[in-house]
C-alpha atoms as a PDB file:
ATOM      1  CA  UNK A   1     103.099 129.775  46.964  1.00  0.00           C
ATOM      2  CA  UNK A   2     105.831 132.906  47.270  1.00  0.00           C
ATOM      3  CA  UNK A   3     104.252 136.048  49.123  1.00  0.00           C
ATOM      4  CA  UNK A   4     104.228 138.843  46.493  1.00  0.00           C
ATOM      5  CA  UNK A   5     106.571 141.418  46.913  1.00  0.00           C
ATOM      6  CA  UNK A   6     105.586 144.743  46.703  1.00  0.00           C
ATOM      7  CA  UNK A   7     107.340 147.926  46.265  1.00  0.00           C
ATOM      8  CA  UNK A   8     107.256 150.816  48.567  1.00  0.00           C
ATOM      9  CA  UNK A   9     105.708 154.238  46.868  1.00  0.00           C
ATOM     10  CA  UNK A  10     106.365 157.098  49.061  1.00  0.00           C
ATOM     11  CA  UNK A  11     108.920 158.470  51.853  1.00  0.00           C
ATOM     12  CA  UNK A  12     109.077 157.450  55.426  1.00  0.00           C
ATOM     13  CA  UNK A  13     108.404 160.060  58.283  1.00  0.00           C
ATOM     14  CA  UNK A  14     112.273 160.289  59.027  1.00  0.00           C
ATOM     15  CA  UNK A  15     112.858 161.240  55.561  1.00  0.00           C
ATOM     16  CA  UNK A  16     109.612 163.622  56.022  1.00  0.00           C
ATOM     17  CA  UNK A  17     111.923 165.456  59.014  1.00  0.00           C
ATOM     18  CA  UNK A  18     115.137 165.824  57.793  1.00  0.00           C
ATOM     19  CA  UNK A  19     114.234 167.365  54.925  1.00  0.00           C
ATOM     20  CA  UNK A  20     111.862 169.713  55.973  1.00  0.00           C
ATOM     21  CA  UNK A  21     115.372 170.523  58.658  1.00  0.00           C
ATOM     22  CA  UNK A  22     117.325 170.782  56.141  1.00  0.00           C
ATOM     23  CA  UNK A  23     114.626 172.990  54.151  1.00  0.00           C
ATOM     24  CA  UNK A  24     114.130 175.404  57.095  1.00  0.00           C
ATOM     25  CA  UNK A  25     118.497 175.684  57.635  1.00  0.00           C
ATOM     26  CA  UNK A  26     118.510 176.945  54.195  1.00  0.00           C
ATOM     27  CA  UNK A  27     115.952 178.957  54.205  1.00  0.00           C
ATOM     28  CA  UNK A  28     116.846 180.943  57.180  1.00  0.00           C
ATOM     29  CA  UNK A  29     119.460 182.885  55.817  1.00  0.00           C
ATOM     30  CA  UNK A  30     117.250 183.492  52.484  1.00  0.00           C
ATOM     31  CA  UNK A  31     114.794 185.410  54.775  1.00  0.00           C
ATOM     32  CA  UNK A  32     117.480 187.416  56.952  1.00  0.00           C
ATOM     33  CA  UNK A  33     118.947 188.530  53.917  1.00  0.00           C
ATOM     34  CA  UNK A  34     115.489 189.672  52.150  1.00  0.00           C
ATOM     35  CA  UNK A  35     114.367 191.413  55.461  1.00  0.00           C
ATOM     36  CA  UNK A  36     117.978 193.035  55.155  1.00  0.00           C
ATOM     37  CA  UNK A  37     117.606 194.217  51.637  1.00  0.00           C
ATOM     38  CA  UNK A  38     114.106 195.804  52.504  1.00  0.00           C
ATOM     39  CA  UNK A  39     115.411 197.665  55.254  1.00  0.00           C
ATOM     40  CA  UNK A  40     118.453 198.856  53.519  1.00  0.00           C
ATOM     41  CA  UNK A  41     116.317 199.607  50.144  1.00  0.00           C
ATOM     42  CA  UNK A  42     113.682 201.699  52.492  1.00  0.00           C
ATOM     43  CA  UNK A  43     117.096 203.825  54.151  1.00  0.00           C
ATOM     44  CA  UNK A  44     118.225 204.375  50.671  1.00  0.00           C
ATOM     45  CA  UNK A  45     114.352 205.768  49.904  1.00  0.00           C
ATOM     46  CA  UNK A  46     114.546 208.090  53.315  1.00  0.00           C
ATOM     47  CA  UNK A  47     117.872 209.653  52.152  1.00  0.00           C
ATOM     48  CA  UNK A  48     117.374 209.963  48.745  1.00  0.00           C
ATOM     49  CA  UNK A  49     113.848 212.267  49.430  1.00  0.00           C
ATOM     50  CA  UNK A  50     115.446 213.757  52.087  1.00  0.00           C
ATOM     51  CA  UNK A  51     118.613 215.100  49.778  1.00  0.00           C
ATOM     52  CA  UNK A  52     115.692 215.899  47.006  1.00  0.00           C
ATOM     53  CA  UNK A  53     114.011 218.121  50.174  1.00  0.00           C
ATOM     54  CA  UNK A  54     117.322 220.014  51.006  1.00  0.00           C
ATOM     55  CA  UNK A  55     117.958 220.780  47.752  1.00  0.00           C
ATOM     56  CA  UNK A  56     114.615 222.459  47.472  1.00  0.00           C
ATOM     57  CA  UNK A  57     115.250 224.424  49.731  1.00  0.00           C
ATOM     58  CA  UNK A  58     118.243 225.811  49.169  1.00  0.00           C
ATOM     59  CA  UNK A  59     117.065 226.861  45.550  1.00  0.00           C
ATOM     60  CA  UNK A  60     114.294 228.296  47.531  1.00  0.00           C
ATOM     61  CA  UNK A  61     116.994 230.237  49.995  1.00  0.00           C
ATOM     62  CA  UNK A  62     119.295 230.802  46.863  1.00  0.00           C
ATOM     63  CA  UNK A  63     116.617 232.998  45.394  1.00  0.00           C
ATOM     64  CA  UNK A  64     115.464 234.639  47.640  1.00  0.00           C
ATOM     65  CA  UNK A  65     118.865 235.966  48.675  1.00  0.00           C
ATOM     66  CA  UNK A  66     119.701 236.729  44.635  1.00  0.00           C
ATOM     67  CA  UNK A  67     116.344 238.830  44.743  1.00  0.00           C
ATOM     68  CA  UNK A  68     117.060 240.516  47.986  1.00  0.00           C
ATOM     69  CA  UNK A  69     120.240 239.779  50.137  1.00  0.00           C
ATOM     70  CA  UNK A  70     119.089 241.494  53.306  1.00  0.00           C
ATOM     71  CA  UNK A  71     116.614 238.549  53.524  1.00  0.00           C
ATOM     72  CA  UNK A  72     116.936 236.269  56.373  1.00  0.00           C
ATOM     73  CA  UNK A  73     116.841 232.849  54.763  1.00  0.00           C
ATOM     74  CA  UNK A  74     117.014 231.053  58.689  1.00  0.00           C
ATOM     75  CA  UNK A  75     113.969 228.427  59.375  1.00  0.00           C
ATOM     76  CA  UNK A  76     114.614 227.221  62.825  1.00  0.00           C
ATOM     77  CA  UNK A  77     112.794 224.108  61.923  1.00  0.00           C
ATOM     78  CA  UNK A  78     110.289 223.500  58.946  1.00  0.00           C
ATOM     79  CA  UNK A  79     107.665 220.537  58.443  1.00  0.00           C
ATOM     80  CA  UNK A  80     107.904 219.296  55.054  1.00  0.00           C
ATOM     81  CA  UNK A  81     105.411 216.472  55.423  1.00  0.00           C
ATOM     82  CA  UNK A  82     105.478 212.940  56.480  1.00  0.00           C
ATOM     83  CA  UNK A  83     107.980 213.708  59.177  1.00  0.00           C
ATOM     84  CA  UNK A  84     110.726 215.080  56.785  1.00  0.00           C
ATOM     85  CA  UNK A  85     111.710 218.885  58.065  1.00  0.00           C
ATOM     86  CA  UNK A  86     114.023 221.035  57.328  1.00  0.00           C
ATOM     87  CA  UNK A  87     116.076 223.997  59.325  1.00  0.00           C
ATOM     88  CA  UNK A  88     118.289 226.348  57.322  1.00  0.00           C
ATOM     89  CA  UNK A  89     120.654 228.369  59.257  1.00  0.00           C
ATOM     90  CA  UNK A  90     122.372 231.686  57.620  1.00  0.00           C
ATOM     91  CA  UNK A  91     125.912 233.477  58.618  1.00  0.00           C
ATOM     92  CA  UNK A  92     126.563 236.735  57.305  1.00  0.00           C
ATOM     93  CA  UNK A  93     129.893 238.472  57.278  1.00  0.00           C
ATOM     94  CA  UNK A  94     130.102 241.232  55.462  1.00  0.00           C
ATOM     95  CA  UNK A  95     128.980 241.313  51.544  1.00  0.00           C
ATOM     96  CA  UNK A  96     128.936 237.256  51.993  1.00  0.00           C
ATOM     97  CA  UNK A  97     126.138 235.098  53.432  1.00  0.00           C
ATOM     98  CA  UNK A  98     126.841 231.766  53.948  1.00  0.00           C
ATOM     99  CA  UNK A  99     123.339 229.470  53.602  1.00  0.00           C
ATOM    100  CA  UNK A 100     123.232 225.981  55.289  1.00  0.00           C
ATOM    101  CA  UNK A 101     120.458 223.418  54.719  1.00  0.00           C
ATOM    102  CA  UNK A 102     120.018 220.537  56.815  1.00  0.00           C
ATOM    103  CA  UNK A 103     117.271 217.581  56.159  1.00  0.00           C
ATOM    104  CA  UNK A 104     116.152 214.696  57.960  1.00  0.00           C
ATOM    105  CA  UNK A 105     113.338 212.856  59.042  1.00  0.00           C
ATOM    106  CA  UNK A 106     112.410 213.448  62.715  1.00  0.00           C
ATOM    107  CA  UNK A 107     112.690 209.945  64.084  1.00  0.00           C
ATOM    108  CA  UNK A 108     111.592 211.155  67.596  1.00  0.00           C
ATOM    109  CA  UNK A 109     108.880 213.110  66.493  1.00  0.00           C
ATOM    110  CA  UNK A 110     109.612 216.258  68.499  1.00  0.00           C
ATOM    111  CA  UNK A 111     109.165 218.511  66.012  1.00  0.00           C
ATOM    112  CA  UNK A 112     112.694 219.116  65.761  1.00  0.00           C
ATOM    113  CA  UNK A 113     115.284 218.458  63.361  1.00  0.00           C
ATOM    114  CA  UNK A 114     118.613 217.178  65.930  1.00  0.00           C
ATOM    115  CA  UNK A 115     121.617 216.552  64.548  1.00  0.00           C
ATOM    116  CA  UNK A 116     121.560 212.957  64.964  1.00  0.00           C
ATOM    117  CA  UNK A 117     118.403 213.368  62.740  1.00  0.00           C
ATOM    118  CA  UNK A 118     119.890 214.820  59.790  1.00  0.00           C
ATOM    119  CA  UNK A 119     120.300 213.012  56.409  1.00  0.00           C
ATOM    120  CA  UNK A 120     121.533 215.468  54.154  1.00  0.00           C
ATOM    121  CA  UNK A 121     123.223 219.009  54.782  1.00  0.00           C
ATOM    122  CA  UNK A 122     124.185 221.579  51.678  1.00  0.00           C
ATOM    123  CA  UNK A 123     126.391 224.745  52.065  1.00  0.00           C
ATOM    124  CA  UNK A 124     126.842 227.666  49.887  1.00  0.00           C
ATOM    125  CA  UNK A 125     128.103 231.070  49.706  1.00  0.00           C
ATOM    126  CA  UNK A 126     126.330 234.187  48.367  1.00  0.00           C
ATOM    127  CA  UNK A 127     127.849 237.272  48.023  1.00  0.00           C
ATOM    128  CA  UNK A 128     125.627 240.677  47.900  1.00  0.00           C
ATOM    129  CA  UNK A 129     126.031 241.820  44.472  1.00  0.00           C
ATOM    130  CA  UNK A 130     124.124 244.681  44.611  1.00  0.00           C
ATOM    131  CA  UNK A 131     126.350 246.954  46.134  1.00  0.00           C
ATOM    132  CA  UNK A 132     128.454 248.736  43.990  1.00  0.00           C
ATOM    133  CA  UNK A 133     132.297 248.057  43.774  1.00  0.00           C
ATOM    134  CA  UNK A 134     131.722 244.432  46.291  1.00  0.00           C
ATOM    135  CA  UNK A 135     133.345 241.934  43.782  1.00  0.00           C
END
């Protein structure tokens, strides 16, 4: 009598390891490059709210030096919440004021916005119109 042949179902464990290697090589640079695009997508979010909060306030500074230009618009350093702040800084020189707004997010949490903090910075002149003959 012939012995029966019979046909193998199934992989062997060498097969079993070098493709679960060759799953985990590829897979490697698929997770670098997510972790990458979360980190870059949450920078994006930081700067984008922290342009959005110096804009603020310089509309904020922007009236109040249309509605009185003797104002001082400066803020050494102003929480805006969740670690965002603000400092606005004002030069006058004559009839003209010139308004600077810097935003970051205090990374060191010293209460202080340092320059190595900031994210976005706006600039703008204002000139005192309510003096007679000054344009």
């Amino acid at each position: 009598m012939m012995p029966r042949r019979t046909r193998r179902i199934g992989l062997t464990l060498m097969e079993v390891l070098v493709a679960s290697a060759l799953l985990g090589i590829a897979l490697v640079p698929a997770f670098d490059m997510v972790t990458r695009g979360m980190v870059l997508a949450h920078d994006v979010e930081v700067r984008t709210r922290a342009v959005f909060l110096a804009e603020r306030e310089m509309e904020t500074a922007l009236a109040k030096a249309t509605e009185n230009f003797s104002t001082s618009l400066a803020k050494p350093s102003a929480d805006l919440g969740d670690g965002y702040r603000t400092t606005v800084t004002e030069t006058v020189s004559g009839l003209k004021k010139t308004i600077t707004v810097q935003a970051g997010f205090d990374t060191n949490k010293n209460g202080v916005l340092g320059s190595d903090e900031v994210l976005a910075s706006f600039a703008t002149i204002v000139a005192d119109t309510t003096t007679p003959g000054t344009l």
